[in-house]
Protein backbone atom coordinates (compact mmCIF):
# COMPACT_ATOMS: atom_id res chain seq x y z
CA UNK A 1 168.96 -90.67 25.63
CA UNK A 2 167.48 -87.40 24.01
CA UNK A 3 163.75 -86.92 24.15
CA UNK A 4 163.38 -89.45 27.04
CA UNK A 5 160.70 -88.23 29.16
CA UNK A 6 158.70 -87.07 25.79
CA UNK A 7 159.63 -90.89 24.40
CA UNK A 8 157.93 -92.46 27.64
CA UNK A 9 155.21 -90.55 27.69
CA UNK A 10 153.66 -90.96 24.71
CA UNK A 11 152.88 -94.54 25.85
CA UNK A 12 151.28 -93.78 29.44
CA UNK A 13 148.15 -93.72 30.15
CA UNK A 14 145.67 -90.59 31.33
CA UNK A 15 143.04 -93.17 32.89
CA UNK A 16 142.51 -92.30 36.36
CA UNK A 17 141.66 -95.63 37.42
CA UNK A 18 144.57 -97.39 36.36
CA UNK A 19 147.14 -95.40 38.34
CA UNK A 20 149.76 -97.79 38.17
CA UNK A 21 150.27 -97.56 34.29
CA UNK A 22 150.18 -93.30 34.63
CA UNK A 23 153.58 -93.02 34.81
CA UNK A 24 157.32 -94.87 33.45
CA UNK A 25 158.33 -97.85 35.45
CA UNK A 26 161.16 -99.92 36.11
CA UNK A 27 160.54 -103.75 35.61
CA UNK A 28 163.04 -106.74 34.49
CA UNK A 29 165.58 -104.20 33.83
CA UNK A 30 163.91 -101.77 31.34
CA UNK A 31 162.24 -98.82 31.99
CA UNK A 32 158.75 -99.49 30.26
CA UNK A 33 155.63 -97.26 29.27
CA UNK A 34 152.37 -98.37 28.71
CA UNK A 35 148.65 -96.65 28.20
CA UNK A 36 147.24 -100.58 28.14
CA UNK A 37 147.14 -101.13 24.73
CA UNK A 38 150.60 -99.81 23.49
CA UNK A 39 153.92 -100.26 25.36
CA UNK A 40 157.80 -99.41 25.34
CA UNK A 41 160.23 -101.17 26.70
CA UNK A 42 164.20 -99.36 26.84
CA UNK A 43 166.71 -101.04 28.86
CA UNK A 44 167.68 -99.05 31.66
CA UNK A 45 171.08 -98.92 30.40
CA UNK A 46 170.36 -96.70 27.75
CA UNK A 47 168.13 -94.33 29.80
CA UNK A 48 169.78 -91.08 31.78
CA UNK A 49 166.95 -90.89 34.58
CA UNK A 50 166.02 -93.54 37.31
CA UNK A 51 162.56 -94.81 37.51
CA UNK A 52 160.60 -96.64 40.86
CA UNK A 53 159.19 -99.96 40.32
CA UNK A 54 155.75 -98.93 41.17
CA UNK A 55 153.81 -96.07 40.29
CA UNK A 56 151.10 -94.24 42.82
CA UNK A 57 152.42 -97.17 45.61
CA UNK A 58 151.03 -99.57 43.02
CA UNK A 59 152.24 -102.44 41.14
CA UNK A 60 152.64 -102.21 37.63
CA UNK A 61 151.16 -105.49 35.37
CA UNK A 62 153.38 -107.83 34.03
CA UNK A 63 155.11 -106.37 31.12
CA UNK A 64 156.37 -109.89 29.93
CA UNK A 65 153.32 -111.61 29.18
CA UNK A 66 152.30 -109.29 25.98
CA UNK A 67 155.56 -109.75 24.05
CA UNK A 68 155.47 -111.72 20.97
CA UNK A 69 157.91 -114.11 20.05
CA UNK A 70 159.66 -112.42 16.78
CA UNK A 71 159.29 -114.20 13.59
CA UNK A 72 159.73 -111.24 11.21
CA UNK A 73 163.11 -108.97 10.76
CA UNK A 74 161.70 -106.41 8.24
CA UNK A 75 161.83 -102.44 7.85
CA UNK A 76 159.03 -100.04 8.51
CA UNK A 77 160.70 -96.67 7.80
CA UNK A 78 159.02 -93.07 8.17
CA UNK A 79 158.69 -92.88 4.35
CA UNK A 80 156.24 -95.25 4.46
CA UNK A 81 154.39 -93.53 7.69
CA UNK A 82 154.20 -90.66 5.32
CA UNK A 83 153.45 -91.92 2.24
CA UNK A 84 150.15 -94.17 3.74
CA UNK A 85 149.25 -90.80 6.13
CA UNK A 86 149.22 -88.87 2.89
CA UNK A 87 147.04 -91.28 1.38
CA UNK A 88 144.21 -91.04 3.90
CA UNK A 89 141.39 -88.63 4.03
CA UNK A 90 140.90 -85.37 5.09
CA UNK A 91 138.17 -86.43 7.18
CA UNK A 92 140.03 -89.04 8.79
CA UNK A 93 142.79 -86.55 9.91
CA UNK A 94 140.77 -84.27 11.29
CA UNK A 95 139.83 -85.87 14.96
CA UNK A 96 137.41 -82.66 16.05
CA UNK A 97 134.42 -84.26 17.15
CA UNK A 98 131.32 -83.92 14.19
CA UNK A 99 128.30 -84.32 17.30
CA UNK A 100 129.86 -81.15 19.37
CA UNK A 101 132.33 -79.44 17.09
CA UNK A 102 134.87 -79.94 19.60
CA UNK A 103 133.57 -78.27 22.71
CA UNK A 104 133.10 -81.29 24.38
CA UNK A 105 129.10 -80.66 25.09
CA UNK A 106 125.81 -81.03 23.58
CA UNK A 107 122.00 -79.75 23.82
CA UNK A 108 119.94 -82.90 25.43
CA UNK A 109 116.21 -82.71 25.05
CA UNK A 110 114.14 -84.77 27.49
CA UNK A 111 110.38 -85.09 28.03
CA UNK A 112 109.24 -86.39 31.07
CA UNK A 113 106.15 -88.84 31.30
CA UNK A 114 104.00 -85.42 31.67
CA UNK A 115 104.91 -83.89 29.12
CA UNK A 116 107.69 -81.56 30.51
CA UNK A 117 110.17 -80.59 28.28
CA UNK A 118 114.04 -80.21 29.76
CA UNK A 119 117.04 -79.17 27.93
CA UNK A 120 120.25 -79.03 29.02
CA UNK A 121 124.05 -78.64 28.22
CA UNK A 122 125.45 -81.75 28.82
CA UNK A 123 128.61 -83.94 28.00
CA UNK A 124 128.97 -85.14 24.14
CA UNK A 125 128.65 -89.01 24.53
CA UNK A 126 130.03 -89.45 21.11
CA UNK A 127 133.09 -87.81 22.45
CA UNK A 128 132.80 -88.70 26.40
CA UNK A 129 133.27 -84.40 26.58
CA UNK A 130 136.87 -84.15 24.88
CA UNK A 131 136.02 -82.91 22.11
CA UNK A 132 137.83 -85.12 20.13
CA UNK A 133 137.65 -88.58 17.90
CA UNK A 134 139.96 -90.94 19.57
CA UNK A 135 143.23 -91.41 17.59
CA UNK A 136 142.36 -94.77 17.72
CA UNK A 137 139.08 -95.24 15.91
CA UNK A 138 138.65 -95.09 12.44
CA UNK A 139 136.58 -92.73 10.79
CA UNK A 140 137.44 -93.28 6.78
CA UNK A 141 140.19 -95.85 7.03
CA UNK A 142 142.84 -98.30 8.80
CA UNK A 143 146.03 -99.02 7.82
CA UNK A 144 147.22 -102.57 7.60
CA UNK A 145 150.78 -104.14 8.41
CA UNK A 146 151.04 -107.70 7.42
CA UNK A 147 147.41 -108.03 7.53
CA UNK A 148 147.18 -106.23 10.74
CA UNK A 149 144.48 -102.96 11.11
CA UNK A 150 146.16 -99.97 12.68
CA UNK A 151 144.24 -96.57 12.78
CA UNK A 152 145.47 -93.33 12.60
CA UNK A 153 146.28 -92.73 16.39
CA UNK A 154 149.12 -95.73 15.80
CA UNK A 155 150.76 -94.46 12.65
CA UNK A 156 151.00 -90.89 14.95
CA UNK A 157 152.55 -93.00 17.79
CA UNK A 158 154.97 -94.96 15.74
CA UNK A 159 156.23 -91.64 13.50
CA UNK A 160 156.72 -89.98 17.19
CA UNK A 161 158.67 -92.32 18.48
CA UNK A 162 160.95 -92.43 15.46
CA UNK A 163 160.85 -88.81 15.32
CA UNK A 164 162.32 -88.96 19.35
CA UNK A 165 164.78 -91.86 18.43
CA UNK A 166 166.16 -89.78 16.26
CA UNK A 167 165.76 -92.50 13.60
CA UNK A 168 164.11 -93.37 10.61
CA UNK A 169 163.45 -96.81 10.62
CA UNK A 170 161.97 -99.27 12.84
CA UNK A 171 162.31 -102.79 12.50
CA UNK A 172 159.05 -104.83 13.03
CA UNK A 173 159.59 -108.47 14.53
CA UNK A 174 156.12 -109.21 14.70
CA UNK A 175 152.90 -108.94 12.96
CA UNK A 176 150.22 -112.03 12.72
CA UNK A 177 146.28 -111.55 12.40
CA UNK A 178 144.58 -114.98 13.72
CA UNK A 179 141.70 -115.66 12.16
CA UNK A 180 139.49 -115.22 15.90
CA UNK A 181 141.77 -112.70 17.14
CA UNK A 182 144.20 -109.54 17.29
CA UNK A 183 147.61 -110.20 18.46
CA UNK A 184 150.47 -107.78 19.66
CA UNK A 185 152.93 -106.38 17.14
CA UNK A 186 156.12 -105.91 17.97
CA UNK A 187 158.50 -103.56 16.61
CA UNK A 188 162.26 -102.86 17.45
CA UNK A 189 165.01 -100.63 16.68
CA UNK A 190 168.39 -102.17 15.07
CA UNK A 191 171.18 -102.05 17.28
CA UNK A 192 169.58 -101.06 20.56
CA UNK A 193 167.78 -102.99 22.87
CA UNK A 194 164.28 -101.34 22.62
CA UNK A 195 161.05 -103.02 22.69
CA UNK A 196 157.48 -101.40 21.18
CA UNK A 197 154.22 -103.14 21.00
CA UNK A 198 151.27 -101.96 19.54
CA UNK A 199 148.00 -103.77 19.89
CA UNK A 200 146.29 -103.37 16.38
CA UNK A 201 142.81 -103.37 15.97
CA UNK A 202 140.05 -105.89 14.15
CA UNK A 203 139.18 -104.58 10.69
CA UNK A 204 136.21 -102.27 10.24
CA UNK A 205 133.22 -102.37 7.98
CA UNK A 206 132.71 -100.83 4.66
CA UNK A 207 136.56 -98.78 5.90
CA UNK A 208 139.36 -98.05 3.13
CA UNK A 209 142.36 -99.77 3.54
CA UNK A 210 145.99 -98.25 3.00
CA UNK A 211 148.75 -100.58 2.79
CA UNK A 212 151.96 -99.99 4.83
CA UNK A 213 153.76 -103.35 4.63
């Protein structure tokens, strides 16, 4: 498969204390991805390289448990990626952190109970010291598939992984908002025996909407 290692990781996570999701994994067959909130799963069949079972002598979580049944069979193509990304604000594109300007640091003031002052450089809590909005909370707006609230960060992910699929369409097999809670959507590609989920998010306050599907 082209783009297979950039594919994969996309979905993996950077978090330090969950080493056994920091890397691709084989598991029931497929060779599957996942940061904790968003995962692929390709058959191994399709994939050139070999993967181990665990990652950093750990046991990755159960992949099975967080895929939806599908009860949908309906096109999400890059067009319409686009066409809702070119919809949102410039603001919301823009991920460079407003509290720090993207340094990752900010001056802290403190007074002690004497009356000493203290400054200091310190890390930007708004930012945890990345210097960066998350890509997956909303500044402006969310996007909404079949009533379900994706944020910018998502719509990136998904156009990536068409963009290394080498298609244009994915095929979405599962979208449902409960009333109490978020579910996992799941998306496909036609033909080939690829899993994504994306975990969408609850719907913000006083936050535009742009309509996908």
């Amino acid at each position: 498969m082209n783009n297979e290692k950039a594919l994969l990781y996309l979905f993996v996570s950077a978090d330090e204390h969950r080493p056994s999701i920091t890397a691709p994994f084989l598991q029931h067959g497929k060779v599957c991805a996942t940061d904790g909130r968003n995962l692929i799963r390709i058959n191994a069949a399709l994939c050139e390289n070999t993967y181990p079972e665990t990652v950093n002598d750990r046991t990755p979580p159960n992949t099975e448990t967080v895929i939806p049944a599908p009860t949908r069979n309906e096109k999400l193509t890059q067009k319409m990626l686009s066409d809702a990304f070119a919809k949102a604000p410039e603001k919301e594109k823009d991920r460079t952190c407003p509290e720090c300007g993207g340094n990752g640091e900010v001056y802290w003031h403190y007074h002690d109970r004497d009356g000493k002052h203290y400054t200091h450089w310190y890390g930007c809590p708004v930012c945890e010291g990345t210097g960066d909005i998350s890509g997956y909370k909303p500044i402006t707006c969310q996007f909404t598939i079949n009533g379900c609230y994706l944020a910018y960060g998502h719509i990136k992910l998904l156009s990536n992984v068409m963009k290394y699929l080498e298609v244009d369409t994915l095929i979405l097999r599962h979208a449902e908002m409960l009333e109490h809670r978020v579910t996992p959507m799941l998306l496909g590609v036609e033909d080939k025996d690829i899993e994504i989920v994306i975990m969408p998010l609850c719907p913000g306050e006083d936050i535009e909407e742009i309509t996908i599907l």
